[in-house]
C-alpha atoms as a PDB file:
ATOM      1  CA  UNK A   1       7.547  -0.509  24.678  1.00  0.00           C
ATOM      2  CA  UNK A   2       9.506  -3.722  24.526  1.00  0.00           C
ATOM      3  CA  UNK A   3      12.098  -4.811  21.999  1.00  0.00           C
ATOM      4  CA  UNK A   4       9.953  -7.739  21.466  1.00  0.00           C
ATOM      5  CA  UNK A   5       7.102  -6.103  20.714  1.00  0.00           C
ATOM      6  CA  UNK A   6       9.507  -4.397  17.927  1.00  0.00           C
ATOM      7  CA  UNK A   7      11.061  -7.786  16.744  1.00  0.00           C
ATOM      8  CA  UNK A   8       7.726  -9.487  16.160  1.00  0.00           C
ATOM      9  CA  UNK A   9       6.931  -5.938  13.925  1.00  0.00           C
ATOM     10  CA  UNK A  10       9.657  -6.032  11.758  1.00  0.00           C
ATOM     11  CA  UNK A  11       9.589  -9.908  11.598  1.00  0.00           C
ATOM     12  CA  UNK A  12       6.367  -9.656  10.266  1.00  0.00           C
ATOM     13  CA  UNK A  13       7.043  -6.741   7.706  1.00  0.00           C
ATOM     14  CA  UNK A  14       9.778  -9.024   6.884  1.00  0.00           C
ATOM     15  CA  UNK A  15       7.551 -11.583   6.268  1.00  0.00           C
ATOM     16  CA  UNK A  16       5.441  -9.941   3.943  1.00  0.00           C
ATOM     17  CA  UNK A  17       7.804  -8.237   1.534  1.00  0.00           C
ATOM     18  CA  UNK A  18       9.143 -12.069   1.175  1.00  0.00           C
ATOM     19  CA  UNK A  19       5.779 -13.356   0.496  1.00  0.00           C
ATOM     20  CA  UNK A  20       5.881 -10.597  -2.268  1.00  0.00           C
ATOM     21  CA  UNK A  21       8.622 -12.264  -4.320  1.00  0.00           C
ATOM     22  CA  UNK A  22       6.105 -14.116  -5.923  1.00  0.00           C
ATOM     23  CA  UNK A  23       5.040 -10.841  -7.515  1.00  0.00           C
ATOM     24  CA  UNK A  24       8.621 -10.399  -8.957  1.00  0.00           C
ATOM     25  CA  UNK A  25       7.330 -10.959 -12.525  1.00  0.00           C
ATOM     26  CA  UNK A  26       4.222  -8.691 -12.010  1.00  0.00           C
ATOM     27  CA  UNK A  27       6.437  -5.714 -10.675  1.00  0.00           C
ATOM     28  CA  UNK A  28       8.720  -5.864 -13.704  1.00  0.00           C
ATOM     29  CA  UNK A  29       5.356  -6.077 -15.954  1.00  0.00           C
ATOM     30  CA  UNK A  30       4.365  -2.788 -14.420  1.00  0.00           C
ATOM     31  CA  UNK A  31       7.766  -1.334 -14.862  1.00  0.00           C
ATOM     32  CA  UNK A  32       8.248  -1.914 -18.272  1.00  0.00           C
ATOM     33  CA  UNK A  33       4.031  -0.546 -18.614  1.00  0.00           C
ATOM     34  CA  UNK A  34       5.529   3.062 -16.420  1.00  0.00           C
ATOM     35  CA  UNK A  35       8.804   2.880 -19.237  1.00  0.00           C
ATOM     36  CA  UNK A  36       6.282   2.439 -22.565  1.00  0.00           C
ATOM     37  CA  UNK A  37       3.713   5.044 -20.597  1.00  0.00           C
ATOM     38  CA  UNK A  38       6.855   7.849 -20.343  1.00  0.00           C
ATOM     39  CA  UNK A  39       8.342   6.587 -23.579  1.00  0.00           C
ATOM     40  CA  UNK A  40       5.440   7.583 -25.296  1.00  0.00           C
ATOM     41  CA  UNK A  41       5.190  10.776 -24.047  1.00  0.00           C
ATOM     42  CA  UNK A  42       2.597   9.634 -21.625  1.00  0.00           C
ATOM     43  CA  UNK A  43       2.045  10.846 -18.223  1.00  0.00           C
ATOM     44  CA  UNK A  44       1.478   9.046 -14.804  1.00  0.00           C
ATOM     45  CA  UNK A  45      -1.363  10.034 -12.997  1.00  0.00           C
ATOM     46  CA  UNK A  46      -0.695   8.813  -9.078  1.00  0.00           C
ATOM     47  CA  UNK A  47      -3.899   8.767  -6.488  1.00  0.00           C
ATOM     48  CA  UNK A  48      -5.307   7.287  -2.838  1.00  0.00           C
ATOM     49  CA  UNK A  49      -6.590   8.300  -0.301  1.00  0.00           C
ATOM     50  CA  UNK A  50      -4.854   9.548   3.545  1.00  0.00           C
ATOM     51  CA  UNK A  51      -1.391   7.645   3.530  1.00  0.00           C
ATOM     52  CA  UNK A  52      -1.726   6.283  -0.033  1.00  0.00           C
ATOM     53  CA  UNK A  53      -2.151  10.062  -1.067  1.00  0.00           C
ATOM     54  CA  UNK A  54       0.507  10.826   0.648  1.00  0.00           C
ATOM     55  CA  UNK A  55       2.618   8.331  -1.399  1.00  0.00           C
ATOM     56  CA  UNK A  56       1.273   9.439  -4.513  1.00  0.00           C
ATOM     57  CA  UNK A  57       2.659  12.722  -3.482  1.00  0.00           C
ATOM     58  CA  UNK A  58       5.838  11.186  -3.136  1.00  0.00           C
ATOM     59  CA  UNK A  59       5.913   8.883  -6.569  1.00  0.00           C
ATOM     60  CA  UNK A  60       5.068  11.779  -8.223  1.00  0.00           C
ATOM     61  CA  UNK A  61       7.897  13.897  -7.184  1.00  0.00           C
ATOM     62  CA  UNK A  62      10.064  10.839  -7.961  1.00  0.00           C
ATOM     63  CA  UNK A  63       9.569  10.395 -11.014  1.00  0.00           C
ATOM     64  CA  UNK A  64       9.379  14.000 -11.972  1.00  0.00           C
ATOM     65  CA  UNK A  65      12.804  15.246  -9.748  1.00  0.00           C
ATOM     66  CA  UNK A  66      14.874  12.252  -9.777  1.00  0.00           C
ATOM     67  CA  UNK A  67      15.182   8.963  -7.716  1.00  0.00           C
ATOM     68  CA  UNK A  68      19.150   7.927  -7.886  1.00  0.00           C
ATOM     69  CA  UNK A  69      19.797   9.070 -11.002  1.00  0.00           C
ATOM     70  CA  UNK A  70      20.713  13.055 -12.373  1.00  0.00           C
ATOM     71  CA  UNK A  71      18.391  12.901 -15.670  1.00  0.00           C
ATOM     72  CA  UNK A  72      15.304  14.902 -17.359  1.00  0.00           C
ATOM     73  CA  UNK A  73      12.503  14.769 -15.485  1.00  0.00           C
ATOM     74  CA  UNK A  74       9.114  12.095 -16.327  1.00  0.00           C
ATOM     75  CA  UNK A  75       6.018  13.629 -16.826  1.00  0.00           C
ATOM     76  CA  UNK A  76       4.285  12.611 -13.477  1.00  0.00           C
ATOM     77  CA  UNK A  77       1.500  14.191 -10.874  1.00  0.00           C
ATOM     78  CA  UNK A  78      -0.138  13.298  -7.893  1.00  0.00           C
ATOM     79  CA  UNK A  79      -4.320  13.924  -8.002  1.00  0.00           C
ATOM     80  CA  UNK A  80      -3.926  14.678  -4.486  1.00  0.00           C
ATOM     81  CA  UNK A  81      -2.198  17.802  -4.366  1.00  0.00           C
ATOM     82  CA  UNK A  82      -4.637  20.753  -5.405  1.00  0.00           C
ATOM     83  CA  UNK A  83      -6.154  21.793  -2.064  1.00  0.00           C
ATOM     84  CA  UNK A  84      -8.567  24.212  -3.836  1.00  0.00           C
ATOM     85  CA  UNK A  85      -9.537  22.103  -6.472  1.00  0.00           C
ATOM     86  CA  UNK A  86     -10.137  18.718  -3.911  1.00  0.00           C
ATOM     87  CA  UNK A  87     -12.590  20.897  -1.898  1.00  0.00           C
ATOM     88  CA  UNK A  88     -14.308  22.507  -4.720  1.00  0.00           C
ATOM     89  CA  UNK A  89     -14.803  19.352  -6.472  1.00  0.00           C
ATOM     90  CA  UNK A  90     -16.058  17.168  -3.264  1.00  0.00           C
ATOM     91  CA  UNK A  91     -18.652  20.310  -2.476  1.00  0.00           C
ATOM     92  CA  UNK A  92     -20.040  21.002  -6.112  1.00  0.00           C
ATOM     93  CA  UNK A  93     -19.672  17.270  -7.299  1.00  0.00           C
ATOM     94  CA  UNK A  94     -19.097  14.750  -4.101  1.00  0.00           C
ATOM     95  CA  UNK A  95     -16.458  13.170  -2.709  1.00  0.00           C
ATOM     96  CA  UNK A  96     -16.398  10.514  -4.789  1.00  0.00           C
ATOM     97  CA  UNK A  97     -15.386  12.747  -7.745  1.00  0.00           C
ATOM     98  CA  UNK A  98     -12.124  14.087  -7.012  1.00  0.00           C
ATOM     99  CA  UNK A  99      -9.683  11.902  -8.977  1.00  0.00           C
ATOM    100  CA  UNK A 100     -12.488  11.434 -11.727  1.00  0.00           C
ATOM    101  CA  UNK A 101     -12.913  14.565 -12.187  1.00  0.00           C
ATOM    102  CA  UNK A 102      -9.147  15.519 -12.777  1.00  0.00           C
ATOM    103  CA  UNK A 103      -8.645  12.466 -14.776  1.00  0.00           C
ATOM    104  CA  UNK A 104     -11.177  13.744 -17.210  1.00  0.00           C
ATOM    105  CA  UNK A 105      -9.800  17.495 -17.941  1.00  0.00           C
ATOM    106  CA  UNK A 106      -5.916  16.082 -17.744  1.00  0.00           C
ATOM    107  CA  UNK A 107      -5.563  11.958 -18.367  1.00  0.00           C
ATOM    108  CA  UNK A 108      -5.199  11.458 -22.074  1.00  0.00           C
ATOM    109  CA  UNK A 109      -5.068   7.740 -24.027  1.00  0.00           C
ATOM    110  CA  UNK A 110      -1.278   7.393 -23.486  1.00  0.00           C
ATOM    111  CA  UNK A 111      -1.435   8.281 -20.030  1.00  0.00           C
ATOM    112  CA  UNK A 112      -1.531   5.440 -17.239  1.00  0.00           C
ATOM    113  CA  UNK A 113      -3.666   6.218 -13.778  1.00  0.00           C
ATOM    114  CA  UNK A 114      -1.788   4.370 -10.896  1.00  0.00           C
ATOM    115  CA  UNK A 115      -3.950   4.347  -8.248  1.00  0.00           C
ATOM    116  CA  UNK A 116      -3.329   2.996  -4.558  1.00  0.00           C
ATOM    117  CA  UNK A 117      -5.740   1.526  -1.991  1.00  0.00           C
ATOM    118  CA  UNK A 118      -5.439  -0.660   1.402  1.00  0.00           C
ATOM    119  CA  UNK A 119      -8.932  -1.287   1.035  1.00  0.00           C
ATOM    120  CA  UNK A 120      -9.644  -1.358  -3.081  1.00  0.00           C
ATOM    121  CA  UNK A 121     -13.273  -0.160  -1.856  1.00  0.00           C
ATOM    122  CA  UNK A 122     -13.151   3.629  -1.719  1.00  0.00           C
ATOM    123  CA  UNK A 123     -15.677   4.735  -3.595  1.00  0.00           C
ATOM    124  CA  UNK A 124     -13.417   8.176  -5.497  1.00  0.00           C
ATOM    125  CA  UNK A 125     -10.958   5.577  -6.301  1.00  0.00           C
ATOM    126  CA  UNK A 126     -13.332   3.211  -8.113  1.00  0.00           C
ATOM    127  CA  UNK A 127     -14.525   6.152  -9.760  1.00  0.00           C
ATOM    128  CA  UNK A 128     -10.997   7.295 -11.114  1.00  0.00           C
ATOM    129  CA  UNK A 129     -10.616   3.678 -12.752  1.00  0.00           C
ATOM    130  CA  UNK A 130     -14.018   3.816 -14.144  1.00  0.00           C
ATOM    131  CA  UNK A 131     -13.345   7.067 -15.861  1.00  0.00           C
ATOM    132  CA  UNK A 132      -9.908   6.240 -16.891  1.00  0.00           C
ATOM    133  CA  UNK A 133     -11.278   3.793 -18.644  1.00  0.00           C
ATOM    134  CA  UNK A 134     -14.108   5.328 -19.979  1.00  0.00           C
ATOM    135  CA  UNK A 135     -11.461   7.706 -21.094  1.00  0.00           C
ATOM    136  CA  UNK A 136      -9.560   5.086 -23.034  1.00  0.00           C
ATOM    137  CA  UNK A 137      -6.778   5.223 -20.631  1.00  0.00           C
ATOM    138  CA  UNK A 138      -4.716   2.720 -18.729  1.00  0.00           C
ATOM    139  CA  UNK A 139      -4.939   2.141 -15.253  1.00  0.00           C
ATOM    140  CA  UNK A 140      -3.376   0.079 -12.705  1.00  0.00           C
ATOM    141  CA  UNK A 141      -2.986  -0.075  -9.004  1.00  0.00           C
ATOM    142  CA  UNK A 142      -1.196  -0.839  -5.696  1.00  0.00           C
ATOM    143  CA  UNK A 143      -4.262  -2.674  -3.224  1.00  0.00           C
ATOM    144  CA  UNK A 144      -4.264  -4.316  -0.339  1.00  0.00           C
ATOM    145  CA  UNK A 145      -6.433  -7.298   1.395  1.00  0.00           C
ATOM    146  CA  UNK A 146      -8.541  -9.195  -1.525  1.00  0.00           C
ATOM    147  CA  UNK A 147      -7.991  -5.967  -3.859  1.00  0.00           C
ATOM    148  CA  UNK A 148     -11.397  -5.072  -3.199  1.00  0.00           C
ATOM    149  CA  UNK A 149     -13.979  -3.433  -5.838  1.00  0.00           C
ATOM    150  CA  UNK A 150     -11.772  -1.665  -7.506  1.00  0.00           C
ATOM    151  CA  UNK A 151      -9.750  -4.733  -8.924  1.00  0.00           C
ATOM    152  CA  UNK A 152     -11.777  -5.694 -11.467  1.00  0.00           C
ATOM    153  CA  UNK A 153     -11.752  -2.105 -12.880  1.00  0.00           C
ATOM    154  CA  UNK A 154      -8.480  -2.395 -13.567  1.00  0.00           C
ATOM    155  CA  UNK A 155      -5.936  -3.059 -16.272  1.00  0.00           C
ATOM    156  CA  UNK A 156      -3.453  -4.403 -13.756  1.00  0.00           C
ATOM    157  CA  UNK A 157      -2.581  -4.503 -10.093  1.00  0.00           C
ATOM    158  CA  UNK A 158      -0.645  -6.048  -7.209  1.00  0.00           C
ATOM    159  CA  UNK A 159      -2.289  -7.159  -4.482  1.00  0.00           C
ATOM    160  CA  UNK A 160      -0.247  -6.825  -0.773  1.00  0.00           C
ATOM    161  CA  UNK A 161      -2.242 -10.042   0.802  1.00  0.00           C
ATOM    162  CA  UNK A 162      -2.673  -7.524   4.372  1.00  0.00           C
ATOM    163  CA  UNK A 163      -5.188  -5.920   6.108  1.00  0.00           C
ATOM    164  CA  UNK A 164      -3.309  -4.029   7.884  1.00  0.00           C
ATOM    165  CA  UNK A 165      -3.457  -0.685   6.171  1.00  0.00           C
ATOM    166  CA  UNK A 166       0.115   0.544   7.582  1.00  0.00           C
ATOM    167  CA  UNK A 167       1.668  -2.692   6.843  1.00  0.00           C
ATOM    168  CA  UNK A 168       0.150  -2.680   2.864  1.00  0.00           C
ATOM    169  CA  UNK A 169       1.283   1.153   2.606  1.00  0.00           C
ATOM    170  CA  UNK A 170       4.967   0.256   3.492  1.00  0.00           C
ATOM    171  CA  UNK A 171       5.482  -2.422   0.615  1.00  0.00           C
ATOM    172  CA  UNK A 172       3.247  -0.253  -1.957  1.00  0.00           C
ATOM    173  CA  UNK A 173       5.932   2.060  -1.546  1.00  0.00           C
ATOM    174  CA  UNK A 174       8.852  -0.597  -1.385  1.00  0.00           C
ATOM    175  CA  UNK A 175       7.385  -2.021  -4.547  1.00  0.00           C
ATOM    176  CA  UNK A 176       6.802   1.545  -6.196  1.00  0.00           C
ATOM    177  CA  UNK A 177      10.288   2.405  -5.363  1.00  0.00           C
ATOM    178  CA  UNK A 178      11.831  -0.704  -7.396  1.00  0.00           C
ATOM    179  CA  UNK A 179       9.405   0.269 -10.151  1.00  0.00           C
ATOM    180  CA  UNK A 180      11.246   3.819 -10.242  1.00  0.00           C
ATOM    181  CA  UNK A 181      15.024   2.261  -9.918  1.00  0.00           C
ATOM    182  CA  UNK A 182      13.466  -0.138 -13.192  1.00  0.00           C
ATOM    183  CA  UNK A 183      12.332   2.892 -15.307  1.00  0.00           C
ATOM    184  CA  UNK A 184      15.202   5.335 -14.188  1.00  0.00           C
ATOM    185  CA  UNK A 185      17.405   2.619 -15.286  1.00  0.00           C
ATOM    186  CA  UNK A 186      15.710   2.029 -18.408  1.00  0.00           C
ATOM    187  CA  UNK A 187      15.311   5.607 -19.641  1.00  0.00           C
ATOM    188  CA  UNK A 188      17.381   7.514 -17.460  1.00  0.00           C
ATOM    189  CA  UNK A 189      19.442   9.579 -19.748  1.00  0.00           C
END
């Protein structure tokens, strides 16, 4: 375990989340799409898979406790959450069902889907955007790498140019966490 070994890790995290200044106008763009989405009356709809469900766990809860800010709460939920209803739904339907499934009993036109992926290829999350869609609603999303199959199923996304899944999870969630200062700022009280 050297410190070198440490300093070349941050340095390159470092790195990245400089490279992703160029997204600056993109991140506000989605920020001002969360704001109109809660505006609205809308909901977010947050889902991935292993880490990035674990994020949308966390989003969720953001948005719907509080970030900085004391103020009402955003209408926000994580797909990922529902133990029973995750198992049921890969079992009776497949795998590749669970966010699809929930976005068709709960995502309404209004709504936006925010889905994150390292990969962009897993099949349930390509199947979320499709339904959205389908569904008339908006969906965006957090990738990583190229953006994979799922980016050209959605409305809009930011790509973090890594293929290193930890490394793309930590600035999806830097990134998501200015998009929450943006719209707690925005509509906060």
């Amino acid at each position: 375990m050297s410190v070198e070994t440490v300093t070349q890790g941050l340095r390159t995290r470092a790195r990245l989340l400089e490279a992703l200044v160029t997204e600056s106008d993109n991140v506000a763009r989605l920020a001002r799409r969360y704001a109109e989405t809660l505006r609205g009356g809308g909901a977010l709809l947050f889902a991935g898979n292993g880490g990035s469900a674990a994020d949308a766990q966390h989003l969720a809860t953001e948005y719907v406790v509080r970030f900085r800010a004391s103020r009402p709460p955003f209408r926000a939920i994580a797909l990922t959450t529902d133990s029973s209803l995750l198992t049921a739904c890969a079992n009776d339907l497949g795998f590749a069902e669970i966010f699809a499934r929930q976005i068709e009993a709960l995502a309404r036109p209004g709504d936006l889907v925010i889905l994150h992926s390292t990969s962009g290829d897993s099949l349930n999350v390509c199947r979320a955007a499709e339904t959205a869609r389908a569904r008339g609603v908006a969906v965006v999303g957090f990738l990583g790498a190229d953006g994979g199959a799922v980016r050209s199923l959605l409305d809009d996304a930011i790509v973090v140019p890594s293929h290193d899944t930890a490394t793309v999870q930590e600035a999806h969630l830097a990134l998501e966490h200015l998009i929450v200062a943006l719209v707690e700022g925005e509509l906060g009280s």
